[in-house]
Protein backbone atom coordinates (compact mmCIF):
# COMPACT_ATOMS: atom_id res chain seq x y z
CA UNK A 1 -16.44 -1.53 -18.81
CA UNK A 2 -15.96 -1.05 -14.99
CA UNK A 3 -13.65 1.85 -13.52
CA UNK A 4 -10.17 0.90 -12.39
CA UNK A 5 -10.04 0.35 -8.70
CA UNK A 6 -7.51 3.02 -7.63
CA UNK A 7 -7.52 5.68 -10.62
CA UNK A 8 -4.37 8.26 -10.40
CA UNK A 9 -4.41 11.34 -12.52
CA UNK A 10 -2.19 13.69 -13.49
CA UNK A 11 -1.02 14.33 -9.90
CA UNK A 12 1.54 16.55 -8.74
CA UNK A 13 3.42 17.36 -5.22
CA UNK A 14 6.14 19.49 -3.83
CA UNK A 15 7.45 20.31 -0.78
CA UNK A 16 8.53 24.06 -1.68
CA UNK A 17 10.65 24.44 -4.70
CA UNK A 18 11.12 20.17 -4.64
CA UNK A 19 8.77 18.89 -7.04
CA UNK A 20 8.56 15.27 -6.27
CA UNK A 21 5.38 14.17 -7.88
CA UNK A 22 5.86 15.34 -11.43
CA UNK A 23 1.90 14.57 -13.53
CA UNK A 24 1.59 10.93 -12.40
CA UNK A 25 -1.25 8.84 -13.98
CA UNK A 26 -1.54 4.98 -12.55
CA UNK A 27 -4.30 2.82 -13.34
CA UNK A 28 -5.07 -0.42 -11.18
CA UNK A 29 -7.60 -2.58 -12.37
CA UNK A 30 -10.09 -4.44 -8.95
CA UNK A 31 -8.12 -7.89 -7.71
CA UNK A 32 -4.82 -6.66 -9.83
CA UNK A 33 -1.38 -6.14 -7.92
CA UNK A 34 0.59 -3.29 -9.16
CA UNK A 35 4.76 -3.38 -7.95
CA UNK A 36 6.48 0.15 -7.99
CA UNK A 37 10.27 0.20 -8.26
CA UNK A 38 12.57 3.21 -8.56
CA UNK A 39 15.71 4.80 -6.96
CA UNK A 40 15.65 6.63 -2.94
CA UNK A 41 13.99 9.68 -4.16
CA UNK A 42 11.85 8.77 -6.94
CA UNK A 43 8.34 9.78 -5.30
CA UNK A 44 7.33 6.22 -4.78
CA UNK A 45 6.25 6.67 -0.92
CA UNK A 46 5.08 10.09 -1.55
CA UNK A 47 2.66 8.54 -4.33
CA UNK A 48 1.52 6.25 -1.82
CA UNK A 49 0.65 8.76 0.71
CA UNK A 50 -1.29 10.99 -2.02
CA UNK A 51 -3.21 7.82 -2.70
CA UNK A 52 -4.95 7.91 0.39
CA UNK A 53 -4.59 11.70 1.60
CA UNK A 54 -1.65 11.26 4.15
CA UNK A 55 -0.32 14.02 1.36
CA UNK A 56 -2.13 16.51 0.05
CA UNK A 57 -1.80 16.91 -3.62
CA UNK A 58 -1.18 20.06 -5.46
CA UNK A 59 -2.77 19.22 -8.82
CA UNK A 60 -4.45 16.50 -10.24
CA UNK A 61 -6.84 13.91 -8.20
CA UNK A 62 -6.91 10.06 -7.07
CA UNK A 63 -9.78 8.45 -7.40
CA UNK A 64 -11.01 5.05 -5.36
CA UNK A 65 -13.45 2.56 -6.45
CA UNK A 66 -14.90 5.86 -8.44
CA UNK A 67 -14.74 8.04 -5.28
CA UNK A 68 -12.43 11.11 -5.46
CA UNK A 69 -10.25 11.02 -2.48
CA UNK A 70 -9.75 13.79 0.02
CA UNK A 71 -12.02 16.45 -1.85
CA UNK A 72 -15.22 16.59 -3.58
CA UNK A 73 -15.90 18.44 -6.28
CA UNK A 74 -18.08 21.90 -7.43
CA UNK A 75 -18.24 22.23 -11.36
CA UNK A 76 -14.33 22.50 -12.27
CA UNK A 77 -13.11 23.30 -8.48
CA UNK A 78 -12.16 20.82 -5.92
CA UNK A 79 -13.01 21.20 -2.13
CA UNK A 80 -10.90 19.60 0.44
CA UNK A 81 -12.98 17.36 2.89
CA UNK A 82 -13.45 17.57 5.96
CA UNK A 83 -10.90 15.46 8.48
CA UNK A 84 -13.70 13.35 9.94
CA UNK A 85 -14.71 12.73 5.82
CA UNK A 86 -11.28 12.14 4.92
CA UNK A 87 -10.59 9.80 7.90
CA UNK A 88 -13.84 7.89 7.04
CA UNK A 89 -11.97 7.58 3.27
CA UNK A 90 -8.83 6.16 4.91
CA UNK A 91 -10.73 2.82 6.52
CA UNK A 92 -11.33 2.12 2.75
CA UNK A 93 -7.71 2.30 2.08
CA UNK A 94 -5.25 -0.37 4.16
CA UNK A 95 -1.62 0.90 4.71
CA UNK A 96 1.26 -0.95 5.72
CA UNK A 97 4.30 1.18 6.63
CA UNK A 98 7.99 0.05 7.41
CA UNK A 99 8.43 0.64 10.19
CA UNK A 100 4.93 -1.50 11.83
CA UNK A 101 3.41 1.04 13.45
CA UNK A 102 1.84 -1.16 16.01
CA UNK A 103 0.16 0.39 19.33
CA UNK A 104 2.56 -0.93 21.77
CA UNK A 105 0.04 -1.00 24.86
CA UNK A 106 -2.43 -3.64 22.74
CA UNK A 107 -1.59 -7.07 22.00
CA UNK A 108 -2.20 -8.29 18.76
CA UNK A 109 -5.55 -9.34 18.18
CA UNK A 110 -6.47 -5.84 19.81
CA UNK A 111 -4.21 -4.00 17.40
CA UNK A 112 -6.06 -5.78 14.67
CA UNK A 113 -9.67 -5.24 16.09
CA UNK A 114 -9.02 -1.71 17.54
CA UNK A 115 -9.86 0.38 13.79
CA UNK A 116 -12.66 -1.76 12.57
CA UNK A 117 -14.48 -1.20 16.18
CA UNK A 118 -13.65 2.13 16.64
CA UNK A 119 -13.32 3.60 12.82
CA UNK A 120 -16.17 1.86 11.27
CA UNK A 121 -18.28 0.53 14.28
CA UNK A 122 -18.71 -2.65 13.57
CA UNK A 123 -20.14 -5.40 15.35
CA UNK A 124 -17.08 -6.50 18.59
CA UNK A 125 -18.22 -10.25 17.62
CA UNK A 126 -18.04 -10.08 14.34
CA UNK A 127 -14.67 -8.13 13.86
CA UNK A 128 -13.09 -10.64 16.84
CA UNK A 129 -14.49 -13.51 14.65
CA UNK A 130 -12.23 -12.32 11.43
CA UNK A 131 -9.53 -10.87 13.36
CA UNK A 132 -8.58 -14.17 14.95
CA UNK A 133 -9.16 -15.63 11.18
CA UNK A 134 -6.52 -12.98 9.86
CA UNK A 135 -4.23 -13.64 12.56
CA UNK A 136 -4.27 -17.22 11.92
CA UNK A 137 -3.77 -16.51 7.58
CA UNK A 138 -0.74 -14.87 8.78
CA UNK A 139 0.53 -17.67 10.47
CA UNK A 140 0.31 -16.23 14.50
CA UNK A 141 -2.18 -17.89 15.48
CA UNK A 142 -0.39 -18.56 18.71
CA UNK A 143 0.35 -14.64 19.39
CA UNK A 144 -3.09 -13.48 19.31
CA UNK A 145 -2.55 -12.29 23.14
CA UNK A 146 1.26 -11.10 22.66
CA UNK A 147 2.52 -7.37 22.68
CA UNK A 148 4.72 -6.15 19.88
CA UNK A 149 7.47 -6.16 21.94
CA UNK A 150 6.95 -9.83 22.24
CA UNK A 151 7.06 -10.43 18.71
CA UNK A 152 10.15 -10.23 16.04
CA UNK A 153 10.29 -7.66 13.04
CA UNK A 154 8.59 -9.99 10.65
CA UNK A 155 6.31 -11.11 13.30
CA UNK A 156 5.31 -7.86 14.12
CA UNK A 157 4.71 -6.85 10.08
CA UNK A 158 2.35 -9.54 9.71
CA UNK A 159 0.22 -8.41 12.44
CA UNK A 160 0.72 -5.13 10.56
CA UNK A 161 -0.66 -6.87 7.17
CA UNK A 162 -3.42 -8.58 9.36
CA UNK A 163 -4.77 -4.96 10.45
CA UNK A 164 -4.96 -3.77 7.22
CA UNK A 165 -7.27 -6.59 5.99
CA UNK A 166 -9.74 -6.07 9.06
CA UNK A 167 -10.58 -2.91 7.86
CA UNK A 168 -12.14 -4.90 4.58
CA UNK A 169 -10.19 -2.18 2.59
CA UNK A 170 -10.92 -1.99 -0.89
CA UNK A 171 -7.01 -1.50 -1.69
CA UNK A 172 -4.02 -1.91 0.41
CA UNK A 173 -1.00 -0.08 -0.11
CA UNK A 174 2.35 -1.31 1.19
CA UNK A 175 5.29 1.31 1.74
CA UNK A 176 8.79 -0.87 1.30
CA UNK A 177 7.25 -3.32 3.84
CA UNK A 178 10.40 -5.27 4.06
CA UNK A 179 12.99 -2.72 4.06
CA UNK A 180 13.12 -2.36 7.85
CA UNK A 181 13.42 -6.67 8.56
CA UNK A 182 16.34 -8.34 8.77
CA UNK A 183 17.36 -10.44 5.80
CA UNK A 184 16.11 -13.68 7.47
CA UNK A 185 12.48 -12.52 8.41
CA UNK A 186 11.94 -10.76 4.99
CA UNK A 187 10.90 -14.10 3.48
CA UNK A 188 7.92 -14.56 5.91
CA UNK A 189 6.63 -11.60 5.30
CA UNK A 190 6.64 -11.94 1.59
CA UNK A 191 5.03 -14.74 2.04
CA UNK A 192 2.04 -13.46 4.05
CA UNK A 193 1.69 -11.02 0.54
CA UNK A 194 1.85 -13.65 -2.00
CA UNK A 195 -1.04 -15.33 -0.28
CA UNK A 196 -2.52 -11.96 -0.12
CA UNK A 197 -2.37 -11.44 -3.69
CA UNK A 198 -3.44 -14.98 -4.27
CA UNK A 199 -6.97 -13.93 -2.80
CA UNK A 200 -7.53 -11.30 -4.85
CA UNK A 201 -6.75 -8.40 -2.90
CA UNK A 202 -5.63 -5.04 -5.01
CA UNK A 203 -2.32 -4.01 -3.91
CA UNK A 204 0.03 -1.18 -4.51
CA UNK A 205 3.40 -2.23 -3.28
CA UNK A 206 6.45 0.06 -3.43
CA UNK A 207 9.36 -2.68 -3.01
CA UNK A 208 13.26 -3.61 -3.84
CA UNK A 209 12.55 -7.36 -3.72
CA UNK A 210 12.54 -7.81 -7.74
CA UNK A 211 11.66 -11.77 -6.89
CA UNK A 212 8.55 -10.85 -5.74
CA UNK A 213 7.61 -8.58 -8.80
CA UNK A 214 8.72 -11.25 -10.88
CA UNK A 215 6.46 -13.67 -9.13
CA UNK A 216 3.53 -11.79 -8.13
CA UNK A 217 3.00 -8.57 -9.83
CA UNK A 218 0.04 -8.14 -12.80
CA UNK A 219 2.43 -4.83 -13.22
CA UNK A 220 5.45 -3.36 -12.66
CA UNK A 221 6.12 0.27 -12.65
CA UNK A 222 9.04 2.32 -12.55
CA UNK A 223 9.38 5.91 -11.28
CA UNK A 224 12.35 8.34 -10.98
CA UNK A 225 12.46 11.94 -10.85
CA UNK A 226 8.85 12.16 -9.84
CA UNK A 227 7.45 10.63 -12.95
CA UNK A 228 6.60 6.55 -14.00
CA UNK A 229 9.54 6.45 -16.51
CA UNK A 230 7.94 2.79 -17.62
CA UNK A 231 5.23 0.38 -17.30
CA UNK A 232 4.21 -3.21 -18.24
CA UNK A 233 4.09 -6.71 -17.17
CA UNK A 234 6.93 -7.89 -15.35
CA UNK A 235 8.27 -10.29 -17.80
CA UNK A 236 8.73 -6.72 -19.74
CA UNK A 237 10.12 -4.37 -17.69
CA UNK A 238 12.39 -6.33 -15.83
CA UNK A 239 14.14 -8.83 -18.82
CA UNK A 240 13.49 -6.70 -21.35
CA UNK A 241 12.93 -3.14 -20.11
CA UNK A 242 12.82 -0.06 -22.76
CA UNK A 243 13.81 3.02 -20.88
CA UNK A 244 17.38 3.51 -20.16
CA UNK A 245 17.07 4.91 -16.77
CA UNK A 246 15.18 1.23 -16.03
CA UNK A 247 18.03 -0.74 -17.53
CA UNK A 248 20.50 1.40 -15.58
CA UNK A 249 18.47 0.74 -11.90
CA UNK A 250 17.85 -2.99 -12.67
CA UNK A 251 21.56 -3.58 -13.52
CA UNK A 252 22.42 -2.53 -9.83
CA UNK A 253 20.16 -4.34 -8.00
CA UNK A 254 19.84 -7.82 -9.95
């Protein structure tokens, strides 16, 4: 039987006497999209970041395609990496944030070629080549030369999605990519993630747009109070959902 693809276990995190990440194990099988939902406060983004070492964990590990994230290990201890190591992790690992977090000063097929060049040094040609084929997936095929502050919100997130991919991640993890959009771009962007998921991609996505869990997710889970309070396929946890706290959260925002 092969390993799950991102492999979370027993992981804990606080930020002095907050505990936010309360012994959180996720499994997410290769090509499988996993939706997180929960309440402001839950731990979802900060389970994100431990994923791929933005946070350090205090117990526990994470575990990527088999490889332990952010720290090998010596018998039963666990030795942080070194930055350069960890960084080298990270191009394994797509993020997309909120808020874009485009370079300003680069247009967009730059933005998109800039880490697989630089990061992983690969081939110029080569990562051009797929750049300009990522850009065009994402429907901006016409903005390849644009700046950011050409493009709108949605526009701008798409190029954000399309960076991601260059870096032929093994897993990208999206942090409430729609939250910052207004209403009317939100729907391009979801697209862009559908047909992402339709490709097999594996995707951790920490949303409130329950039609797009419905629709896309292999599984849903829930979180609150630093802990996954449920689990399951979507057609379970969101129509028939066994946890109270899950009934109570999906009753204010469906």
């Amino acid at each position: 039987m092969s390993h799950p693809m991102v492999d979370v276990r027993g992981v804990h995190k606080s930020y002095g006497p907050l505990e936010v990440l309360r012994g959180v194990d996720l499994q997410v099988q290769p090509g499988e999209v996993t939706v997180v939902l929960g309440p402001s406060g839950s731990g979802k983004s900060t389970l994100l970041r431990s994923i791929n070492h933005l946070e350090k964990i205090d117990r526990g590990y994470v575990r990527i395609d088999g490889e332990l994230i952010g720290y090998r290990r010596a018998g039963d201890r666990l030795f942080e990496l070194k930055e350069r190591e960890i960084l080298r992790q990270r191009t394994h690992i797509g993020f997309v944030f909120q808020s874009f977090n485009l370079f300003p000063h680069l247009t967009v097929r730059q933005n998109v070629t800039e880490a697989p060049i630089s990061a992983q040094r690969r081939p110029r040609a080569e990562v051009e080549r797929l750049a300009d084929l990522l850009i065009e997936q994402v429907g901006l095929g016409d903005k390849a030369g644009a700046y950011p502050r050409q493009l709108s919100g949605g526009q701008q997130q798409r190029v954000a999605i399309a960076r991601a991919l260059a870096l032929r991640p093994k897993v990208v993890l999206f942090d409430e990519p729609t939250s910052a959009l207004d209403p009317e771009l939100v729907g391009e962007v979801l697209e862009a993630m559908k047909s992402l998921a339709g490709s097999g991609t594996t995707m951790i996505v920490v949303t409130h747009e329950i039609g797009f869990a419905r629709e896309v997710a292999d599984t849903v889970v829930f979180m609150d109070d630093g802990r996954i309070v449920e689990q399951g396929p979507p057609s379970q946890v969101l129509d028939d959902p066994r946890h109270d706290r899950t009934r109570a959260f999906l009753s204010k925002v469906l």
